[in-house]
PDB file of N, CA and C in Angstrom:
ATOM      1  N   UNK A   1     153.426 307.451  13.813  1.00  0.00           N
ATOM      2  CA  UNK A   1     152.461 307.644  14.870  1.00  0.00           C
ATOM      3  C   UNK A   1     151.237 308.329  14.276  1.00  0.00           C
ATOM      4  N   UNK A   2     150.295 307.927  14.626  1.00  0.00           N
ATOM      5  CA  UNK A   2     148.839 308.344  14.278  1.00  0.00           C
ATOM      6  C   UNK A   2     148.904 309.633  14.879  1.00  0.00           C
ATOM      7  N   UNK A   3     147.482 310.561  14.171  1.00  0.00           N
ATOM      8  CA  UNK A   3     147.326 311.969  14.701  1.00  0.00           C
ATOM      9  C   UNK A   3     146.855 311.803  16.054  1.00  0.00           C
ATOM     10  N   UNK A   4     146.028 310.733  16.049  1.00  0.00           N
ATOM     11  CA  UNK A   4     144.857 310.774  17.420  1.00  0.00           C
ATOM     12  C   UNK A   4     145.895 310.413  18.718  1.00  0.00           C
ATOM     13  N   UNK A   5     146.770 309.359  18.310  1.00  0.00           N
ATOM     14  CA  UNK A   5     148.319 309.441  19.340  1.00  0.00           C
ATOM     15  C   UNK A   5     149.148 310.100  19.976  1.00  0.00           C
ATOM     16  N   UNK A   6     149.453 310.953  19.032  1.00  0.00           N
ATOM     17  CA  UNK A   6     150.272 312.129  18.909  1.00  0.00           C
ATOM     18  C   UNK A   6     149.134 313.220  20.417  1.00  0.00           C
ATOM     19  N   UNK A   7     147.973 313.338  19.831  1.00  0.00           N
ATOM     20  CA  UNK A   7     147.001 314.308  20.136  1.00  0.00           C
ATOM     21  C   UNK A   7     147.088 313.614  22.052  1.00  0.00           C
ATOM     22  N   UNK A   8     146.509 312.178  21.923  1.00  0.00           N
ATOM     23  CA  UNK A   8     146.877 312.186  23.347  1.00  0.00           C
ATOM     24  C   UNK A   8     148.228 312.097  24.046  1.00  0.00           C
ATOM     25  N   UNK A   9     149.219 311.930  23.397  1.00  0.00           N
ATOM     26  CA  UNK A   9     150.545 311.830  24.215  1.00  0.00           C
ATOM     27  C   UNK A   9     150.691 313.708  24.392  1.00  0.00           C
ATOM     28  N   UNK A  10     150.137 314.578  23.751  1.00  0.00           N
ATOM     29  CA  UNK A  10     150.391 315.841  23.795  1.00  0.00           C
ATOM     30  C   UNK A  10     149.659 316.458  24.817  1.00  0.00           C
ATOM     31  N   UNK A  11     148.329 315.610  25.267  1.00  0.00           N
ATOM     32  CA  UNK A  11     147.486 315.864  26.155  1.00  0.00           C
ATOM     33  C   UNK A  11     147.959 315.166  27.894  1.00  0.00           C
ATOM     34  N   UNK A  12     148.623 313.964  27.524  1.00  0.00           N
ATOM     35  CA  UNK A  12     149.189 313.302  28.519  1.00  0.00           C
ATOM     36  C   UNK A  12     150.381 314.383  29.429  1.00  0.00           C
ATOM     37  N   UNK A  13     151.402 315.044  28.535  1.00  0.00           N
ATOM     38  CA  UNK A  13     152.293 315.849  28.724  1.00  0.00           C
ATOM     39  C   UNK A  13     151.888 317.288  29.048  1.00  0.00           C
ATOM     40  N   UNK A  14     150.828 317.630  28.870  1.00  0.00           N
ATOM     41  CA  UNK A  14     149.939 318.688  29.227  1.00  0.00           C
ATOM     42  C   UNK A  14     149.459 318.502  30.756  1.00  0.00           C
ATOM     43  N   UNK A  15     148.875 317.862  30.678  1.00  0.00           N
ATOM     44  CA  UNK A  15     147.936 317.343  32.164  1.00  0.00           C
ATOM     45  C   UNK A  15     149.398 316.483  33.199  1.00  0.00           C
ATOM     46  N   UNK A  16     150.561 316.255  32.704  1.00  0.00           N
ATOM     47  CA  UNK A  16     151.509 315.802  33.872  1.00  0.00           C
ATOM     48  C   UNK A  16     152.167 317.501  33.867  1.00  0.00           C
ATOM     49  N   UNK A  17     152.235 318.509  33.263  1.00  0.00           N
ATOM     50  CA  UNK A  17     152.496 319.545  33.461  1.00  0.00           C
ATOM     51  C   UNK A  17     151.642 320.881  34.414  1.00  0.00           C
ATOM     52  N   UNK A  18     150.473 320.422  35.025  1.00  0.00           N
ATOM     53  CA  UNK A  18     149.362 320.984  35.290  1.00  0.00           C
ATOM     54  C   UNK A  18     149.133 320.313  36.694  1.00  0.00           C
ATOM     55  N   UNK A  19     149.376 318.602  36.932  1.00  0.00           N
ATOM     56  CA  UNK A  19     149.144 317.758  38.042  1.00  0.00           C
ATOM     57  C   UNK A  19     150.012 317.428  38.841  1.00  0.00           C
ATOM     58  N   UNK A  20     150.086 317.180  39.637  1.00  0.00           N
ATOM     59  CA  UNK A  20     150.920 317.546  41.043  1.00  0.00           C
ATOM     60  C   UNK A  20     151.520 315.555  40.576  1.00  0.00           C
ATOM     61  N   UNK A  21     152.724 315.691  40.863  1.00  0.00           N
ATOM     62  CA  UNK A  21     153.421 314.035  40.606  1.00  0.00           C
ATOM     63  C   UNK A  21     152.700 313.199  41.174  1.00  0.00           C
ATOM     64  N   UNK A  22     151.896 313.200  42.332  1.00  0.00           N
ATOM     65  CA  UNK A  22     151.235 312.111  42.897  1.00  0.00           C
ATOM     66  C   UNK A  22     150.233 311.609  42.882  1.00  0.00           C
ATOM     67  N   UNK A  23     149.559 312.335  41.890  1.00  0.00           N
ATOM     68  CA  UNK A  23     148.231 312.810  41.349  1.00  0.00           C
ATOM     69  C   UNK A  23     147.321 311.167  41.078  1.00  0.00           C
ATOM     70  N   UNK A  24     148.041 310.001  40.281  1.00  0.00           N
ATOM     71  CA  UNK A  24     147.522 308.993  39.683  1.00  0.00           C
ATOM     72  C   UNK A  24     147.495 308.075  41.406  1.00  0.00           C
ATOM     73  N   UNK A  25     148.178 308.322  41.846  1.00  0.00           N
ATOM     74  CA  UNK A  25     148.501 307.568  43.605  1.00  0.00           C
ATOM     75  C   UNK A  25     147.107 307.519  44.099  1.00  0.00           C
ATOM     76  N   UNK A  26     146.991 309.385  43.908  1.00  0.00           N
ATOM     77  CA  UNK A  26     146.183 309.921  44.862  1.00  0.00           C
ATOM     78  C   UNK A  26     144.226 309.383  44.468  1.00  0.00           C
ATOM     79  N   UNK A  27     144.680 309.764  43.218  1.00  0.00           N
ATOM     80  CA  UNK A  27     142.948 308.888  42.524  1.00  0.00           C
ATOM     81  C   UNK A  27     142.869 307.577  42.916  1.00  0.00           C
ATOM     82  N   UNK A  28     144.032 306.355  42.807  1.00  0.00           N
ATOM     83  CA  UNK A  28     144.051 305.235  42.933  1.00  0.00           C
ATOM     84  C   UNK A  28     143.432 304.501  45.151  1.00  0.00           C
ATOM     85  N   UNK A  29     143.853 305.726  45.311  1.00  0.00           N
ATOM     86  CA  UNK A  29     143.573 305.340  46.850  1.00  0.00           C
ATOM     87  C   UNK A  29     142.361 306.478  47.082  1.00  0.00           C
ATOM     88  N   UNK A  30     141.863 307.144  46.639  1.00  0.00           N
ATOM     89  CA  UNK A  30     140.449 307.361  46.669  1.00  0.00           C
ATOM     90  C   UNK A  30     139.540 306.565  46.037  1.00  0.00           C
ATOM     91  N   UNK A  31     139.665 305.673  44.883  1.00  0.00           N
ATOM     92  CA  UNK A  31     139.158 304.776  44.594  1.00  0.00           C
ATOM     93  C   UNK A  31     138.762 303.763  45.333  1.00  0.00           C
ATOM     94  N   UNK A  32     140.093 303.303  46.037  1.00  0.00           N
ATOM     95  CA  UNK A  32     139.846 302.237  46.915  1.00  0.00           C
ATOM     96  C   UNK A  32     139.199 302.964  48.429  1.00  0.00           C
ATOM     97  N   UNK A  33     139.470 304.052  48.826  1.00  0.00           N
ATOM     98  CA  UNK A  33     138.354 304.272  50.282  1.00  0.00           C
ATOM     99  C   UNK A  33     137.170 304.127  49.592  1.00  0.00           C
ATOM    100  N   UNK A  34     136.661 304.791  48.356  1.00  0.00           N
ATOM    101  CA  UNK A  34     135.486 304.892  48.453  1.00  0.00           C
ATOM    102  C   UNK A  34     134.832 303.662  48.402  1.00  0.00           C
ATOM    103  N   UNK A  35     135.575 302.700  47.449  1.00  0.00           N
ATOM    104  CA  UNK A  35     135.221 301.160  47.808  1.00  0.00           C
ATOM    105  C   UNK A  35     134.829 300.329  48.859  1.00  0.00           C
ATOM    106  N   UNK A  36     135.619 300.606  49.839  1.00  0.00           N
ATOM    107  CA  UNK A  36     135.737 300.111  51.203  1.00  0.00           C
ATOM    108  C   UNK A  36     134.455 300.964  51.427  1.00  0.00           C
ATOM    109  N   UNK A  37     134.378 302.020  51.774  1.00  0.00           N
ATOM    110  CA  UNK A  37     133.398 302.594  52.400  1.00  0.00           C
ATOM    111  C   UNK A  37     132.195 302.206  51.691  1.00  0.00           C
ATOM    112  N   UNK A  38     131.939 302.131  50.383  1.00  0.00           N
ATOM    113  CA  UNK A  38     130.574 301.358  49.899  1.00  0.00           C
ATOM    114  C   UNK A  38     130.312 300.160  50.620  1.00  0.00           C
ATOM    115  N   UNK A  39     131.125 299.325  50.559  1.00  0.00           N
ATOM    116  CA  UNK A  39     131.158 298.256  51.695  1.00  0.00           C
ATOM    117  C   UNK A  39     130.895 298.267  53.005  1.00  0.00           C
ATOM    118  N   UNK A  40     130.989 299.025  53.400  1.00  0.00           N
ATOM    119  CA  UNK A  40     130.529 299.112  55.084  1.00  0.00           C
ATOM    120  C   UNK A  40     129.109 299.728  55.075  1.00  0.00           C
ATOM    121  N   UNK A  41     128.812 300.473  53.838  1.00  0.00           N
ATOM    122  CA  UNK A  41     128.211 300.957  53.752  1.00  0.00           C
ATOM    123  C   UNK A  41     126.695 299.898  53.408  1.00  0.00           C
ATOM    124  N   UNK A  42     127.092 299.244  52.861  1.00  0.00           N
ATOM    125  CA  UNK A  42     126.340 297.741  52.095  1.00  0.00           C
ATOM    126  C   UNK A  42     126.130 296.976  53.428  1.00  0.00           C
ATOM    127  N   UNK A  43     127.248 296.779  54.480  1.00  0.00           N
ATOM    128  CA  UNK A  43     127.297 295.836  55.481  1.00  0.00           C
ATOM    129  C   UNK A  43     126.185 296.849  56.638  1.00  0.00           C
ATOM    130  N   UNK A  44     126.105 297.837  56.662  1.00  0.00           N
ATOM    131  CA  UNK A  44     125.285 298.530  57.419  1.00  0.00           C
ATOM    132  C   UNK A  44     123.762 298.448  57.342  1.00  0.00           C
ATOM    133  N   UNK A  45     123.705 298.403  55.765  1.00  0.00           N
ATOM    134  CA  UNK A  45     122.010 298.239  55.229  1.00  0.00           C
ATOM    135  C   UNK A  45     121.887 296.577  55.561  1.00  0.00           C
ATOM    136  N   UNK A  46     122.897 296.217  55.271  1.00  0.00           N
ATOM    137  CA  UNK A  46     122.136 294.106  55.037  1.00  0.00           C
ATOM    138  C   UNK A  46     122.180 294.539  56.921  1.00  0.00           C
ATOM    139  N   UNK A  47     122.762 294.758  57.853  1.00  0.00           N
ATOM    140  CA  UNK A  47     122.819 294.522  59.454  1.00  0.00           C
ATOM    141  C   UNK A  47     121.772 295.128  59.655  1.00  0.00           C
ATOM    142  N   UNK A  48     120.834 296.286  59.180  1.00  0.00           N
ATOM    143  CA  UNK A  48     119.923 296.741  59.548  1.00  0.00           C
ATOM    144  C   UNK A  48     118.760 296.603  59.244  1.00  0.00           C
ATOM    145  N   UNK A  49     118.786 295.725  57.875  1.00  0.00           N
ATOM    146  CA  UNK A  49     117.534 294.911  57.067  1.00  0.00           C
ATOM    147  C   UNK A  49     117.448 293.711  58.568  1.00  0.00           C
ATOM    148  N   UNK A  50     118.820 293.319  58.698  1.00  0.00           N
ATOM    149  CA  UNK A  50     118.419 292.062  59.623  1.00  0.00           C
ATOM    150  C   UNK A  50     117.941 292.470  60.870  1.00  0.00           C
ATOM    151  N   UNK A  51     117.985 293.387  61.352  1.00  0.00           N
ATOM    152  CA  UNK A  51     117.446 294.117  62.786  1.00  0.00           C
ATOM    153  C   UNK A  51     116.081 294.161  62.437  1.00  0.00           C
ATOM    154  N   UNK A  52     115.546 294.947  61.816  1.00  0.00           N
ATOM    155  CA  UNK A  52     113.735 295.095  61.103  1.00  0.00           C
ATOM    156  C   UNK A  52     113.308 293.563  60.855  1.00  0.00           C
ATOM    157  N   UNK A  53     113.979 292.798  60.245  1.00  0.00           N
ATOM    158  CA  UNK A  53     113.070 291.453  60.037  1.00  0.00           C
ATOM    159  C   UNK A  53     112.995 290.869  61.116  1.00  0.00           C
ATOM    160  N   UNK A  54     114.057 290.604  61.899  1.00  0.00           N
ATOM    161  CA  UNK A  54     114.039 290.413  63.681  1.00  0.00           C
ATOM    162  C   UNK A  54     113.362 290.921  64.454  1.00  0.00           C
ATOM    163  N   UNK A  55     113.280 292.309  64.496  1.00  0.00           N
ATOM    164  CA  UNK A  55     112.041 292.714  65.358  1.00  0.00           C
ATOM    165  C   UNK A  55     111.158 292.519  64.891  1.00  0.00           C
ATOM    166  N   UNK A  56     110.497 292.911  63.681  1.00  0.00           N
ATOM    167  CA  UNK A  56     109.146 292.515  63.370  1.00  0.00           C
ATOM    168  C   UNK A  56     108.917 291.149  63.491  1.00  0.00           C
ATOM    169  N   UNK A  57     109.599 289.935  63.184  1.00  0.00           N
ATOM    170  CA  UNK A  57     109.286 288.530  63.570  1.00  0.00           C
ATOM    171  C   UNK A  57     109.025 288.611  64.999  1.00  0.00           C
ATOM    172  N   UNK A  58     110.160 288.493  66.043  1.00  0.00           N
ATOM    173  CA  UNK A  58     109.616 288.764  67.356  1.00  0.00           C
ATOM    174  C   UNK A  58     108.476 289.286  67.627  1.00  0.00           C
ATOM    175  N   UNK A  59     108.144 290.816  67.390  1.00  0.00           N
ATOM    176  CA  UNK A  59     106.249 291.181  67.581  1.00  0.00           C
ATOM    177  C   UNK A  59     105.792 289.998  66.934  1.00  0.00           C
ATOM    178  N   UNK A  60     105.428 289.790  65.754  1.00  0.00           N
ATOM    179  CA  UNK A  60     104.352 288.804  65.219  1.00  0.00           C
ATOM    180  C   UNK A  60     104.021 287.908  66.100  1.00  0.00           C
ATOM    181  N   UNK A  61     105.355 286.848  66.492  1.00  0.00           N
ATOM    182  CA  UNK A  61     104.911 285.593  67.186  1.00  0.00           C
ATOM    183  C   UNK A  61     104.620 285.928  68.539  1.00  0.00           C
ATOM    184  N   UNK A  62     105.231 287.380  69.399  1.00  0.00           N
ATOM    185  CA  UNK A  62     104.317 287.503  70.829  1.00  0.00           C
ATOM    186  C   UNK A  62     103.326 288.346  70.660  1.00  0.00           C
ATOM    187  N   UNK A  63     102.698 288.329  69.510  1.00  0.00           N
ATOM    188  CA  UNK A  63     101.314 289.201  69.076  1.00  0.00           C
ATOM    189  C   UNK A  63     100.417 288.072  68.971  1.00  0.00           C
ATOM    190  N   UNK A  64     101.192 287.403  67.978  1.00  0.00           N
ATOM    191  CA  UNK A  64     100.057 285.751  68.295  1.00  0.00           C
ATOM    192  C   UNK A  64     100.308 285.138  69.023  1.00  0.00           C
ATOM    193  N   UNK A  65     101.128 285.471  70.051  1.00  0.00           N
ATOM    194  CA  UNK A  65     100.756 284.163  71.247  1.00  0.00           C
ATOM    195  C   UNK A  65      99.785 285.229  72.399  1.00  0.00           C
ATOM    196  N   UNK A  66      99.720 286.122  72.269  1.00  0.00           N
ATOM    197  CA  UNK A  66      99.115 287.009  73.219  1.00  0.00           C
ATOM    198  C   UNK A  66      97.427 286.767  72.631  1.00  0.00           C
ATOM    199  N   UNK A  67      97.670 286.756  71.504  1.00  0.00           N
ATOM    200  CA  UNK A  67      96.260 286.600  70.915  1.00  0.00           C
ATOM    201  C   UNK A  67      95.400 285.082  71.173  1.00  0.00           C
ATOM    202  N   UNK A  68      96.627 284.225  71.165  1.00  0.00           N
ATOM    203  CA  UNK A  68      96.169 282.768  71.814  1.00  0.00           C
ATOM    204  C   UNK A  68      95.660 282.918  73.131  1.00  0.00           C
ATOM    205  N   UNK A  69      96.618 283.608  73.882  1.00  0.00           N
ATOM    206  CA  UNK A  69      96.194 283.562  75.566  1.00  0.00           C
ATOM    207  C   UNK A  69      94.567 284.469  75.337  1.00  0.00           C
ATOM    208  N   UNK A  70      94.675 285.836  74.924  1.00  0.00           N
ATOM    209  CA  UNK A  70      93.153 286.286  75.299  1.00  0.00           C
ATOM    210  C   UNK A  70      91.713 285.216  75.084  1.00  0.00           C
ATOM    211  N   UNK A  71      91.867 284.677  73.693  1.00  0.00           N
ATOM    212  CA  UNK A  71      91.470 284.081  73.144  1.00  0.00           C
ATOM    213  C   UNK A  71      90.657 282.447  73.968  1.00  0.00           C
ATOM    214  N   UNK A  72      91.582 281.938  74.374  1.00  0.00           N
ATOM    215  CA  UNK A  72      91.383 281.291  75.544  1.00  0.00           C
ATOM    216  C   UNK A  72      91.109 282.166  76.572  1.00  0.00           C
ATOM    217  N   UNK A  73      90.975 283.055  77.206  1.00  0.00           N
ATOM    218  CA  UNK A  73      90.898 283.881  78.619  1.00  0.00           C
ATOM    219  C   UNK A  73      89.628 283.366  77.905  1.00  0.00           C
ATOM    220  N   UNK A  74      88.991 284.098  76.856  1.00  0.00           N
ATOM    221  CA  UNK A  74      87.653 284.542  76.139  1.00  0.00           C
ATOM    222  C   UNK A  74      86.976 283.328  76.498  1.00  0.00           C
ATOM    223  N   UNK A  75      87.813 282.455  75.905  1.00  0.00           N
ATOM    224  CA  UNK A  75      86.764 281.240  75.965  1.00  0.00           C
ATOM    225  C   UNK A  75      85.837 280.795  76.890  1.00  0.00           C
ATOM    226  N   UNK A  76      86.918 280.759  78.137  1.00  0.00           N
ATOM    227  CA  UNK A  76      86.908 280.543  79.727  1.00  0.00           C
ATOM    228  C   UNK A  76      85.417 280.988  79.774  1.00  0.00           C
ATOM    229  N   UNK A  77      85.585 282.560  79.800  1.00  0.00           N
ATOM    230  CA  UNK A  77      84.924 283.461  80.435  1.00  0.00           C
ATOM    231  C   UNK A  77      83.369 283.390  79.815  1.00  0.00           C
ATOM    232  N   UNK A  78      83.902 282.564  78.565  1.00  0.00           N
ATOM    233  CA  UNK A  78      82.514 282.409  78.246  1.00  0.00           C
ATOM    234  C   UNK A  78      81.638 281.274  78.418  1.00  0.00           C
ATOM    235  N   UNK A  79      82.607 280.452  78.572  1.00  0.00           N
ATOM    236  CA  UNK A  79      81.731 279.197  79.378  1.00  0.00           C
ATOM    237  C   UNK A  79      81.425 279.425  80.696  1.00  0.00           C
ATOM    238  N   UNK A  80      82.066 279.987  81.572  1.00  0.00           N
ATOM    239  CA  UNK A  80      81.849 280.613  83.371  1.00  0.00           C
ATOM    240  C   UNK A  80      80.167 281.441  82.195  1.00  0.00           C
ATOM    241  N   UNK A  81      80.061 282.057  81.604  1.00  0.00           N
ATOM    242  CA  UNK A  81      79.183 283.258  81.578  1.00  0.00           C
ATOM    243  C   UNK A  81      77.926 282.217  81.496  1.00  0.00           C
ATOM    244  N   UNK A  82      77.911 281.648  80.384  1.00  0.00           N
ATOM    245  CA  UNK A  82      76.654 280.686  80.067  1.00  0.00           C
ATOM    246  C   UNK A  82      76.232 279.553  81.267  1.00  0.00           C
ATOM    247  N   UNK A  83      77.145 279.011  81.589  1.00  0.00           N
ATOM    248  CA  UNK A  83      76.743 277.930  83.582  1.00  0.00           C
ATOM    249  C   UNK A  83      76.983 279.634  84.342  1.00  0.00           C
ATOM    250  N   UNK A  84      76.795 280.623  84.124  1.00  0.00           N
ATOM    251  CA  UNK A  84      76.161 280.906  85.521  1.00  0.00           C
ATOM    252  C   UNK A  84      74.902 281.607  85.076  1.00  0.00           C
ATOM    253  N   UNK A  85      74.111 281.767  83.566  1.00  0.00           N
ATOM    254  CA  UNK A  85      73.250 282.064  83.001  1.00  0.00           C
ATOM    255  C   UNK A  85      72.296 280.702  83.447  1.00  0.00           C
ATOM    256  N   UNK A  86      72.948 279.566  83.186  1.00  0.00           N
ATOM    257  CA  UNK A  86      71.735 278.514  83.079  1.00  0.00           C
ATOM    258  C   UNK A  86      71.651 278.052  84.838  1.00  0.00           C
ATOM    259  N   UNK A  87      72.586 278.769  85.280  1.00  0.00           N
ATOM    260  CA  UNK A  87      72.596 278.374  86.859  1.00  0.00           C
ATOM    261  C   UNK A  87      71.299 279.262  87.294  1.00  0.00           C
ATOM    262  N   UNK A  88      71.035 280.010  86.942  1.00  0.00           N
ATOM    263  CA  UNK A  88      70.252 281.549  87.457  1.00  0.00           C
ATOM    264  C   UNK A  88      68.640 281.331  86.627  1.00  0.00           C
TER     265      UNK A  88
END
């Protein structure tokens, strides 16, 4: 057996003398919540990216259709303005 072997099997037997028996369990399923929870965590940002691009699309297109309607009001009002200029 190599020194560097030796050195960790001596370190292995050290640290199972120091760690509670369930110890490798216990890392292995904190691993995996924290996994999961990155994940929901990931599924929260992409659901809330999609909320912001949704609302802001919605404003845009009833910002420009509101802008169509004044726009036309405008028009109207400006042809009524000029026939009752050349009426007068």
């Amino acid at each position: 057996m190599k020194t560097s072997a030796r050195y960790m099997q001596h370190l292995r037997r050290q640290a199972g003398s120091r760690l509670p028996p369930d110890f490798a369990r216990r890392v292995v399923e904190d691993a995996k919540r924290r996994r999961q929870a990155f994940g929901q965590f990931r599924l929260m940002v992409i659901t809330g990216a999609l909320c912001v691009v949704t609302t802001v699309s919605v404003h845009w297109v009833k910002t420009r259709s509101a802008e169509k309607q004044n726009i036309a009001a405008w028009t109207q009002v400006t042809t009524q303005i000029q026939a009752f200029e050349e009426a007068i």
